[in-house]
Protein backbone atom coordinates (compact mmCIF):
# COMPACT_ATOMS: atom_id res chain seq x y z
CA UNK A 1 29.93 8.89 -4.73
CA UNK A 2 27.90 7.94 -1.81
CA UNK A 3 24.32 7.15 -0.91
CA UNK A 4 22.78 8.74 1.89
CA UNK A 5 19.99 6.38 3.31
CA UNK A 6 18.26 8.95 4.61
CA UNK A 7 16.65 9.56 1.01
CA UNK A 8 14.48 6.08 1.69
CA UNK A 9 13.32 7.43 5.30
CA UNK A 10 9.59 6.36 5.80
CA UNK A 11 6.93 8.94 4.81
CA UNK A 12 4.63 10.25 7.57
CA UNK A 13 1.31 9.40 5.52
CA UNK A 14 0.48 7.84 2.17
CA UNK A 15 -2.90 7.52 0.13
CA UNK A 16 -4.76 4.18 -0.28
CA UNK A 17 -7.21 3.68 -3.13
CA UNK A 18 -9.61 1.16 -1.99
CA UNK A 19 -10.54 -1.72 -4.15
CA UNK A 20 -13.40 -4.07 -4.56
CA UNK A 21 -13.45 -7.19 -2.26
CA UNK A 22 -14.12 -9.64 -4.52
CA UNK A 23 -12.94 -8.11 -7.93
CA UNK A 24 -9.98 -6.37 -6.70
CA UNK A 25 -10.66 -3.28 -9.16
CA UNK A 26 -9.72 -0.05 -7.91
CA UNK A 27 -12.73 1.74 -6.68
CA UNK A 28 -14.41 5.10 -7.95
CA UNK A 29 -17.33 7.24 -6.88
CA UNK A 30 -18.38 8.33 -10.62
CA UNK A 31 -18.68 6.28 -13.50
CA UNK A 32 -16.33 8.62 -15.31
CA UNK A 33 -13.78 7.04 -12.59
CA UNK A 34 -12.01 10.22 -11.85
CA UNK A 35 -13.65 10.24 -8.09
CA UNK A 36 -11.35 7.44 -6.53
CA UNK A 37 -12.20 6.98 -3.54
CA UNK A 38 -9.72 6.86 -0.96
CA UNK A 39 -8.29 7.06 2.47
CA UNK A 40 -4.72 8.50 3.85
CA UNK A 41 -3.31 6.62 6.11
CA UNK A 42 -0.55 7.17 9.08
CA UNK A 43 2.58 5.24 8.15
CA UNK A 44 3.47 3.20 11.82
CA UNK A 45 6.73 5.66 12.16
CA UNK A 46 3.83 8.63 12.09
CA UNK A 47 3.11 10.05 15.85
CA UNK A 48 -0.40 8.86 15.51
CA UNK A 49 0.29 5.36 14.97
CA UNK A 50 3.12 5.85 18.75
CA UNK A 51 0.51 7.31 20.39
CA UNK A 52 -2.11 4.24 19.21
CA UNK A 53 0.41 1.48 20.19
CA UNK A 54 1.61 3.43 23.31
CA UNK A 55 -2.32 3.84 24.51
CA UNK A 56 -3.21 0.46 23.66
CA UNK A 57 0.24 -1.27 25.69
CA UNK A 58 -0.60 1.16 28.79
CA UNK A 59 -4.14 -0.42 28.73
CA UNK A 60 -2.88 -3.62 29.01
CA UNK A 61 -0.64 -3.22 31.10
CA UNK A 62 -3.65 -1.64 33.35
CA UNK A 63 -5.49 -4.81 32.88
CA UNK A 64 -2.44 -6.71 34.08
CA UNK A 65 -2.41 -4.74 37.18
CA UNK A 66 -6.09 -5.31 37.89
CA UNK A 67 -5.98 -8.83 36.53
CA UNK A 68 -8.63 -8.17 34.31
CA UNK A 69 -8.48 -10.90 31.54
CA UNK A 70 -8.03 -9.76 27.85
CA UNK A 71 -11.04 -10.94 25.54
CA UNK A 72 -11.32 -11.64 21.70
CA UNK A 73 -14.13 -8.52 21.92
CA UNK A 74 -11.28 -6.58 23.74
CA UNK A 75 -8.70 -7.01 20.96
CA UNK A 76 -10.96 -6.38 18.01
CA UNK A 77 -12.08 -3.27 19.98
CA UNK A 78 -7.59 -2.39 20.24
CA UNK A 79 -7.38 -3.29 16.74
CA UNK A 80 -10.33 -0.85 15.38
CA UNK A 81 -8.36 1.63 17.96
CA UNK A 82 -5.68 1.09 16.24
CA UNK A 83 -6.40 1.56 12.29
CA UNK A 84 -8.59 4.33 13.32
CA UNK A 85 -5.79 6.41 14.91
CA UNK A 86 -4.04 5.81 11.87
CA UNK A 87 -7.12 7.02 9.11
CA UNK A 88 -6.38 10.75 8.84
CA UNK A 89 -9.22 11.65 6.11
CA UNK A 90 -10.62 10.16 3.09
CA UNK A 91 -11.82 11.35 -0.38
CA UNK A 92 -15.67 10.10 -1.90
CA UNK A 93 -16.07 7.75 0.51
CA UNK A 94 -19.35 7.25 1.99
CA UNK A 95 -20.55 5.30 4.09
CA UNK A 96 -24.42 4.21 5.04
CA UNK A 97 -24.99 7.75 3.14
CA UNK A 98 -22.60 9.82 4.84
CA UNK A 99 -19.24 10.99 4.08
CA UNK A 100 -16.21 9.03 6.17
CA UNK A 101 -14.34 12.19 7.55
CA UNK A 102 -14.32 12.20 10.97
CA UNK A 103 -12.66 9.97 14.04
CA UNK A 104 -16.33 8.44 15.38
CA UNK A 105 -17.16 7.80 11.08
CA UNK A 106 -13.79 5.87 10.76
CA UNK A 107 -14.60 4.18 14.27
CA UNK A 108 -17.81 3.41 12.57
CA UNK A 109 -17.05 1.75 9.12
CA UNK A 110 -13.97 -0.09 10.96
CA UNK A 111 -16.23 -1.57 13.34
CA UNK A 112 -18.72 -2.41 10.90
CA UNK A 113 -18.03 -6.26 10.68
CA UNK A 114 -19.33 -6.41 6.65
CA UNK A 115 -16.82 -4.35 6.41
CA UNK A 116 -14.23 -6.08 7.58
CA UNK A 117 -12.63 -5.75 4.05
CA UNK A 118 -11.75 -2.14 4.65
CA UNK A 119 -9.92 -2.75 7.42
CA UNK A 120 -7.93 -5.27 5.89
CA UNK A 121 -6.79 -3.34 3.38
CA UNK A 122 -6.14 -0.46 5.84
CA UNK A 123 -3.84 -3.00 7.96
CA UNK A 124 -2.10 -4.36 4.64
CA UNK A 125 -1.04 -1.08 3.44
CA UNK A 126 0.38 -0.14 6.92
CA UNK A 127 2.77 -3.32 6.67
CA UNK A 128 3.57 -2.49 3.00
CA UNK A 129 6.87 -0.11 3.35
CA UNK A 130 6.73 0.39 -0.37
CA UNK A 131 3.87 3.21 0.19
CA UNK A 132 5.45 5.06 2.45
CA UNK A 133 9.14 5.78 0.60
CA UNK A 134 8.70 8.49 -1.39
């Protein structure tokens, strides 16, 4: 018998449940907790992740050119770039009142530094190959 690899190939998106900064309890939009409230996420093999990196290199290398000098601001600003790219919806999350569904309301939360714990779990799950193996 043989084992072809191909069966642990990387999924193209997976589903993140977000949990509670401080508590680390999975988080839920109803008190019933059948609303979880989550985002799906690119995997970094996924064509939007690429085309995130690809953008973000040719930038820099543009700034190289025109010796324009990278700043902290500058690689937050990449880095939001980034795990936005890579948020392709969410379900009963809202944020300052409105639903997150959209590029500009992903751009928004990520950018949002008191919510920087969003992101973080956005960048841990991309780096955890576990969720993306089905």
């Amino acid at each position: 018998m043989t084992f072809d690899i191909s069966s642990l190939g990387i999924q193209e998106s997976t589903v993140i449940h977000l949990t509670h900064p401080a508590t680390d309890e999975k988080l839920y939009a109803d008190k019933e907790q059948k609303k979880a409230i989550t985002i799906t996420v690119a995997s970094t093999s996924s064509r939007e992740y690429r085309s995130a990196v690809a953008a973000m290199h040719n930038r820099n290398l543009k700034r190289e050119k025109t010796k324009v000098k990278v700043t902290a601001e500058t690689q937050k600003e990449e880095g939001i770039e980034l795990l936005t790219a890579v948020c392709l919806g969410s379900e009963n999350l809202v944020y300052n009142g409105s639903p997150v569904k959209t590029e500009s309301d992903f751009r928004a939360l990520l950018g949002d530094d008191k919510m920087s714990w969003v992101k973080s779990q956005i960048d841990t799950a991309l780096g955890d190959v576990e969720l993306f193996i089905a």
